[in-house]
PDB file of N, CA and C in Angstrom:
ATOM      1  N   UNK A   1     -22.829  76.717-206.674  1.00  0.00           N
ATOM      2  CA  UNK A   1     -23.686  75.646-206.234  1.00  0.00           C
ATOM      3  C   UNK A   1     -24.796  76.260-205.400  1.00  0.00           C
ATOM      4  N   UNK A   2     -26.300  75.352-205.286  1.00  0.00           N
ATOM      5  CA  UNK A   2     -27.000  76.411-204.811  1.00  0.00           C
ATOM      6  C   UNK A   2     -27.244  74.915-203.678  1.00  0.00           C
ATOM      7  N   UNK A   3     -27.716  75.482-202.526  1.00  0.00           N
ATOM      8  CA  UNK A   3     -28.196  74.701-201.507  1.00  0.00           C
ATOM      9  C   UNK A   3     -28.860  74.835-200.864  1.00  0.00           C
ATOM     10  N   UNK A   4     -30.340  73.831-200.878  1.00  0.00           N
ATOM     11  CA  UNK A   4     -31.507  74.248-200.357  1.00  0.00           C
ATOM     12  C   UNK A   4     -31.528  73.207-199.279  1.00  0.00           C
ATOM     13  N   UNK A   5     -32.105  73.818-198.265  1.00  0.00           N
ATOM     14  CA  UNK A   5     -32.120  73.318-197.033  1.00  0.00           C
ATOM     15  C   UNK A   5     -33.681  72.661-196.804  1.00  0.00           C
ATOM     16  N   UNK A   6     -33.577  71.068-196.481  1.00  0.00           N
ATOM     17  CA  UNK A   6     -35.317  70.798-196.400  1.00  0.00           C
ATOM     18  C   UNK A   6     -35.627  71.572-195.453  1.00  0.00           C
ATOM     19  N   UNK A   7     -37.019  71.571-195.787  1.00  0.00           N
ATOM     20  CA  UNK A   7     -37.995  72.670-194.874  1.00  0.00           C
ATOM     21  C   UNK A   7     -38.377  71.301-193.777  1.00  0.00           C
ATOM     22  N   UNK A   8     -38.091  69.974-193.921  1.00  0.00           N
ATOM     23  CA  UNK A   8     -38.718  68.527-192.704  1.00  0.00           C
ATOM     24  C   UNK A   8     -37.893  68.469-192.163  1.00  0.00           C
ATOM     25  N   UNK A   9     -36.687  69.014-192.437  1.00  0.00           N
ATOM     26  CA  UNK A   9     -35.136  68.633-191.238  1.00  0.00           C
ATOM     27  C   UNK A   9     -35.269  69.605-189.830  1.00  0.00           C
ATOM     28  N   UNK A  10     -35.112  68.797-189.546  1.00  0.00           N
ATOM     29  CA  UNK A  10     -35.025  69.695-187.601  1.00  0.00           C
ATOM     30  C   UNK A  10     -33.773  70.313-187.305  1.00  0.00           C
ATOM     31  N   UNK A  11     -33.601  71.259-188.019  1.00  0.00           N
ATOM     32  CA  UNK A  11     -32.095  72.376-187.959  1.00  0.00           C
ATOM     33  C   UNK A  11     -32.884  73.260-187.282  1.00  0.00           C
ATOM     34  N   UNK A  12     -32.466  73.996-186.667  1.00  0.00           N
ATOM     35  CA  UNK A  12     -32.425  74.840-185.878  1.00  0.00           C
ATOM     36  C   UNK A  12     -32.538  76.147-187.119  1.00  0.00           C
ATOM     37  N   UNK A  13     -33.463  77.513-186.438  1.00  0.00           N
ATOM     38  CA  UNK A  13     -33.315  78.714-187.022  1.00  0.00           C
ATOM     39  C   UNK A  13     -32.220  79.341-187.055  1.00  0.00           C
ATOM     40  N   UNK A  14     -30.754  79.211-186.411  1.00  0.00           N
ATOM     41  CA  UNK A  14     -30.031  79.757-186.592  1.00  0.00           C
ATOM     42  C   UNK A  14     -28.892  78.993-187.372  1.00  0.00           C
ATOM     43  N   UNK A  15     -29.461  77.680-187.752  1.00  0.00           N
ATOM     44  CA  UNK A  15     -28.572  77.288-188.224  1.00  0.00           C
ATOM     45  C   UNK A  15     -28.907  77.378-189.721  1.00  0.00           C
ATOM     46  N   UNK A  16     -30.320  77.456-189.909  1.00  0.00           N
ATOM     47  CA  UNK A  16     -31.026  77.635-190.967  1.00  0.00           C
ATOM     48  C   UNK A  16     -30.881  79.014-191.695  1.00  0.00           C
ATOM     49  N   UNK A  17     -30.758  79.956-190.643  1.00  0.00           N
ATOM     50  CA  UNK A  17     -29.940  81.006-191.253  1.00  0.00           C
ATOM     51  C   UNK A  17     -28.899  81.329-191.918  1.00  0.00           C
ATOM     52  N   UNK A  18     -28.021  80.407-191.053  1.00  0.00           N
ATOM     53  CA  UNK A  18     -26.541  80.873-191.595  1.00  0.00           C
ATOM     54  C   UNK A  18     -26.341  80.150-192.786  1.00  0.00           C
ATOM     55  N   UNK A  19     -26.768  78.914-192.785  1.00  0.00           N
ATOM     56  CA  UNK A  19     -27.069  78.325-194.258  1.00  0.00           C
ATOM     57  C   UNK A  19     -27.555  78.979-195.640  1.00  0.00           C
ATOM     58  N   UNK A  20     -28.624  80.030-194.995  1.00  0.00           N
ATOM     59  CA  UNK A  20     -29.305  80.666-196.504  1.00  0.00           C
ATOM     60  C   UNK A  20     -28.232  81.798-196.480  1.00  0.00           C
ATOM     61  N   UNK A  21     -27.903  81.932-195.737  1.00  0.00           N
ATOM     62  CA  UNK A  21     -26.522  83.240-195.561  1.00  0.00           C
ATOM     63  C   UNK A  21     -25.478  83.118-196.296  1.00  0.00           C
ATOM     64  N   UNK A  22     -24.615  81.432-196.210  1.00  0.00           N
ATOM     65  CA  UNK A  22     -23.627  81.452-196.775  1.00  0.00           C
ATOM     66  C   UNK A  22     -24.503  81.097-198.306  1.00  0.00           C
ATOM     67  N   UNK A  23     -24.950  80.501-198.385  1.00  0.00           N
ATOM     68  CA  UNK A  23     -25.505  80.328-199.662  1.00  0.00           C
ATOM     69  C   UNK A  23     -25.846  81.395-200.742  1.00  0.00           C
ATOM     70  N   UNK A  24     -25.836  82.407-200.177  1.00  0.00           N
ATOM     71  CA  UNK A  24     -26.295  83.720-200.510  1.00  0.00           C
ATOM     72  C   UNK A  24     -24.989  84.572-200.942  1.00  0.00           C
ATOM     73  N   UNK A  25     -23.951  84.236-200.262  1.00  0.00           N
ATOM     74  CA  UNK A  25     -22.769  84.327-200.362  1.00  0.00           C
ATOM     75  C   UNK A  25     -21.669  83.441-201.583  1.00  0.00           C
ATOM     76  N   UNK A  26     -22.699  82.345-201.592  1.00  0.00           N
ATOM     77  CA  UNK A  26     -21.358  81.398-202.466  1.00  0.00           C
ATOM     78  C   UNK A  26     -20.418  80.822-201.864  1.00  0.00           C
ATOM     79  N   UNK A  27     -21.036  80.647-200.486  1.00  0.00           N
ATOM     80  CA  UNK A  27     -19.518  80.196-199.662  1.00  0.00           C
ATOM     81  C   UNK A  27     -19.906  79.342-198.905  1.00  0.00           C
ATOM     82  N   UNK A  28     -20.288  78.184-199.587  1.00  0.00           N
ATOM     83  CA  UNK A  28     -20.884  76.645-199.245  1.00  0.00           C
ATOM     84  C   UNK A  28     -20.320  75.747-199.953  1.00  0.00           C
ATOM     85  N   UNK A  29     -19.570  75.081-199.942  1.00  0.00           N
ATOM     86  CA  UNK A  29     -18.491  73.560-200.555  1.00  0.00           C
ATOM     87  C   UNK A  29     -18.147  72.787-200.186  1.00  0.00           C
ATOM     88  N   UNK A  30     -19.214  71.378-200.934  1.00  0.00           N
ATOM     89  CA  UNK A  30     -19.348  70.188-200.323  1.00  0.00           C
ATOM     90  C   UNK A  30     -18.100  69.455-201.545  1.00  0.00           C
ATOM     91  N   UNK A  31     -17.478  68.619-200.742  1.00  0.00           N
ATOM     92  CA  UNK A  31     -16.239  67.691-202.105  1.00  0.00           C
ATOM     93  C   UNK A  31     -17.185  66.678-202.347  1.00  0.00           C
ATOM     94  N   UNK A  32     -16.699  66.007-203.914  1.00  0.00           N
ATOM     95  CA  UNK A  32     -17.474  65.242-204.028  1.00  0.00           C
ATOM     96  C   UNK A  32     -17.524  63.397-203.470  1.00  0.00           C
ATOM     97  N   UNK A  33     -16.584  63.935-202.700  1.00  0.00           N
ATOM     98  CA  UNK A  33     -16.857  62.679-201.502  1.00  0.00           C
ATOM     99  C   UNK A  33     -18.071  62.713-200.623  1.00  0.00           C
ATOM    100  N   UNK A  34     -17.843  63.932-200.461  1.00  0.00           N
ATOM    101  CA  UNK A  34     -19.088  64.174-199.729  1.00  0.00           C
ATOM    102  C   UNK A  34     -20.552  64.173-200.182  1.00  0.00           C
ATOM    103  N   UNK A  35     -20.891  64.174-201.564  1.00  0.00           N
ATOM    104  CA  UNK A  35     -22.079  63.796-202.096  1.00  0.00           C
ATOM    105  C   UNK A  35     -22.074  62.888-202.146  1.00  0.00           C
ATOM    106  N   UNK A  36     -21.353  62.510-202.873  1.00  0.00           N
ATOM    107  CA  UNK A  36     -21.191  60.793-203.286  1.00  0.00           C
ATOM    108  C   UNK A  36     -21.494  59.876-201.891  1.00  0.00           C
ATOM    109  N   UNK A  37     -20.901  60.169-200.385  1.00  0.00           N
ATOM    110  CA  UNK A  37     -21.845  59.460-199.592  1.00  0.00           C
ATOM    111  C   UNK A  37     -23.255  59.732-199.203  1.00  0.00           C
ATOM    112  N   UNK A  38     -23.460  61.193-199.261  1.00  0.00           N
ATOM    113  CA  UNK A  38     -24.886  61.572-199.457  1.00  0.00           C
ATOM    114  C   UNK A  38     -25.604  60.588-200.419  1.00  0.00           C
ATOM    115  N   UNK A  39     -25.314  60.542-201.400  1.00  0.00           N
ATOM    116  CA  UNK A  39     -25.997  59.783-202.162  1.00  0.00           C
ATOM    117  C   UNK A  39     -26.480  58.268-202.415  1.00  0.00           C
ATOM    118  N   UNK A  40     -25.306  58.044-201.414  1.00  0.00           N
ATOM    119  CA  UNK A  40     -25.219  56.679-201.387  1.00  0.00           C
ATOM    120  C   UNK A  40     -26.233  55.959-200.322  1.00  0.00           C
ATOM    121  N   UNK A  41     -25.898  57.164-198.842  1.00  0.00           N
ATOM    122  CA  UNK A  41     -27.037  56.514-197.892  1.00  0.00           C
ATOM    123  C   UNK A  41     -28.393  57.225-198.569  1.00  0.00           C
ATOM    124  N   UNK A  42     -29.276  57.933-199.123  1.00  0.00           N
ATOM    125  CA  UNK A  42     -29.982  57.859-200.074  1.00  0.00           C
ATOM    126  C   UNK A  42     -30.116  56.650-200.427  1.00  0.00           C
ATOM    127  N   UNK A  43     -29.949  56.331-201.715  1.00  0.00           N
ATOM    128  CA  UNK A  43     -30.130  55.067-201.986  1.00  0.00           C
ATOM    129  C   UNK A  43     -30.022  53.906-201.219  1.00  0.00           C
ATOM    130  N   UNK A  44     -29.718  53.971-200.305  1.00  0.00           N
ATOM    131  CA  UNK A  44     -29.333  52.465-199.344  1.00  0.00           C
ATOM    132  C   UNK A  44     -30.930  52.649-198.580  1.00  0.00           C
ATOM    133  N   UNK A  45     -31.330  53.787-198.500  1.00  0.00           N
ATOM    134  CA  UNK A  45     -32.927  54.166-197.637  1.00  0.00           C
ATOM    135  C   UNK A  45     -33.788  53.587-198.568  1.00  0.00           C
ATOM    136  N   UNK A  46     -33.537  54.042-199.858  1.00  0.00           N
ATOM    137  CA  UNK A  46     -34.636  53.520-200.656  1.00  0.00           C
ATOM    138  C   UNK A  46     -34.549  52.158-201.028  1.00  0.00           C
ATOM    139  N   UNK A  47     -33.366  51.324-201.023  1.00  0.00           N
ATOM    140  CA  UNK A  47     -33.126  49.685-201.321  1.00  0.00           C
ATOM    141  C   UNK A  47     -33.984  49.212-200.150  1.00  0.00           C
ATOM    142  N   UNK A  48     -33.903  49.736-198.872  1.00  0.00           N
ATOM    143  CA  UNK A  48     -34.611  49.204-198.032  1.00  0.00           C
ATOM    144  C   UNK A  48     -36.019  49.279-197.906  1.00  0.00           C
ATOM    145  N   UNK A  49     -36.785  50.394-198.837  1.00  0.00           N
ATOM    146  CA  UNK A  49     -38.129  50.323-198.669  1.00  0.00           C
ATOM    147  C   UNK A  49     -38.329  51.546-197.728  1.00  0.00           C
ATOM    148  N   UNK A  50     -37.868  52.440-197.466  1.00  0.00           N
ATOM    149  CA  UNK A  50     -38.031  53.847-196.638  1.00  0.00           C
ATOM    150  C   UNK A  50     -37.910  55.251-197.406  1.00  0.00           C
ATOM    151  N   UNK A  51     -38.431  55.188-198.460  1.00  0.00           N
ATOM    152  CA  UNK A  51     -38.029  56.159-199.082  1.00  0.00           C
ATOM    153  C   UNK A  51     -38.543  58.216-198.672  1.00  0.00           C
ATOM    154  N   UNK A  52     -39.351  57.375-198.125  1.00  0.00           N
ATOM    155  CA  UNK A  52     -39.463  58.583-197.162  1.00  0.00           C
ATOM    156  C   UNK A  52     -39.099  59.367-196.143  1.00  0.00           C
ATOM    157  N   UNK A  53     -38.118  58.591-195.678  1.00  0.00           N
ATOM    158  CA  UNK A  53     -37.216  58.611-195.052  1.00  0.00           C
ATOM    159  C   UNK A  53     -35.394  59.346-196.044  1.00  0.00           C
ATOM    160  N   UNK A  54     -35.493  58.666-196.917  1.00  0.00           N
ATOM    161  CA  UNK A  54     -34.677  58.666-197.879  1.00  0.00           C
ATOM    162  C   UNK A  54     -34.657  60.049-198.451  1.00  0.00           C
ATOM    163  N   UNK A  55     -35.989  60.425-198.800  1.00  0.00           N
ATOM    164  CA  UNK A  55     -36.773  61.760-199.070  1.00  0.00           C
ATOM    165  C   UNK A  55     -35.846  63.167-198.415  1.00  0.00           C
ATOM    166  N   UNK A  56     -36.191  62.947-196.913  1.00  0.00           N
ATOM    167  CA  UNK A  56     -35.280  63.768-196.218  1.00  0.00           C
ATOM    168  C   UNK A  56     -34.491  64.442-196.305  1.00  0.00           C
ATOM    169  N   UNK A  57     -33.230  63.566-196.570  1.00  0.00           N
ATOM    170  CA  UNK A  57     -31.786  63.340-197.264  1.00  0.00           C
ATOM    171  C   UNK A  57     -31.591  64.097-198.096  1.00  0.00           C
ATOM    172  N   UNK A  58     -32.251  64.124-199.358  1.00  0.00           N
ATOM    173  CA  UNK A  58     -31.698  64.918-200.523  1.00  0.00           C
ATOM    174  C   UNK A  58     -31.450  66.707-200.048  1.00  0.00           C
ATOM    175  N   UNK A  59     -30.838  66.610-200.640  1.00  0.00           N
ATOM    176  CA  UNK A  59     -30.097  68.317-200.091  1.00  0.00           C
ATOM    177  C   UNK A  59     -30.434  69.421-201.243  1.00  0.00           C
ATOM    178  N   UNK A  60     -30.996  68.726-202.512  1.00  0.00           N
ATOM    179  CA  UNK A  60     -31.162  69.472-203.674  1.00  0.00           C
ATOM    180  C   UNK A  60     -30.066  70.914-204.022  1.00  0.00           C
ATOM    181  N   UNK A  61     -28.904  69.510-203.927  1.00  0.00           N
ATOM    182  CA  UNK A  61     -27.577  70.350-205.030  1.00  0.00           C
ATOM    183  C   UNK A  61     -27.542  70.445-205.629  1.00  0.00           C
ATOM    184  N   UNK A  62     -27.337  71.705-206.728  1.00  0.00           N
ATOM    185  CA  UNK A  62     -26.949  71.533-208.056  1.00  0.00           C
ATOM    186  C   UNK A  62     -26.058  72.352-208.369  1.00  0.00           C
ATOM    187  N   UNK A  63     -25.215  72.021-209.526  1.00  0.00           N
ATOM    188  CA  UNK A  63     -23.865  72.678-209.495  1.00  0.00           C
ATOM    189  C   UNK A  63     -24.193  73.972-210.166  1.00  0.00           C
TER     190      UNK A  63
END
């Protein structure tokens, strides 16, 4: 799985590190409970008309 970290999220550089680190590694695993609510408040941003907000959110996973 690859996991890109938005460049608009306010993470911290070291957290932003260790992220491209493990990622780099292969040793990042989200269950799919855990997308599946990702995805869900997603869409609940955009039902409301915030999609820019909503925007944010996406984590651009792919398996």
């Amino acid at each position: 799985m690859s996991f890109r970290l938005d460049q608009r999220a306010s993470a911290s550089d070291a957290f932003a590190d260790w992220v491209n680190e493990q990622d780099q590694l292969e040793a990042i695993y989200l269950s799919a409970v855990t997308i599946h609510e990702i995805e869900k408040c997603v869409r609940l941003l955009e039902t409301k008309g915030t999609k820019a907000k909503a925007a944010g959110f996406t984590c651009g996973c792919k398996a």
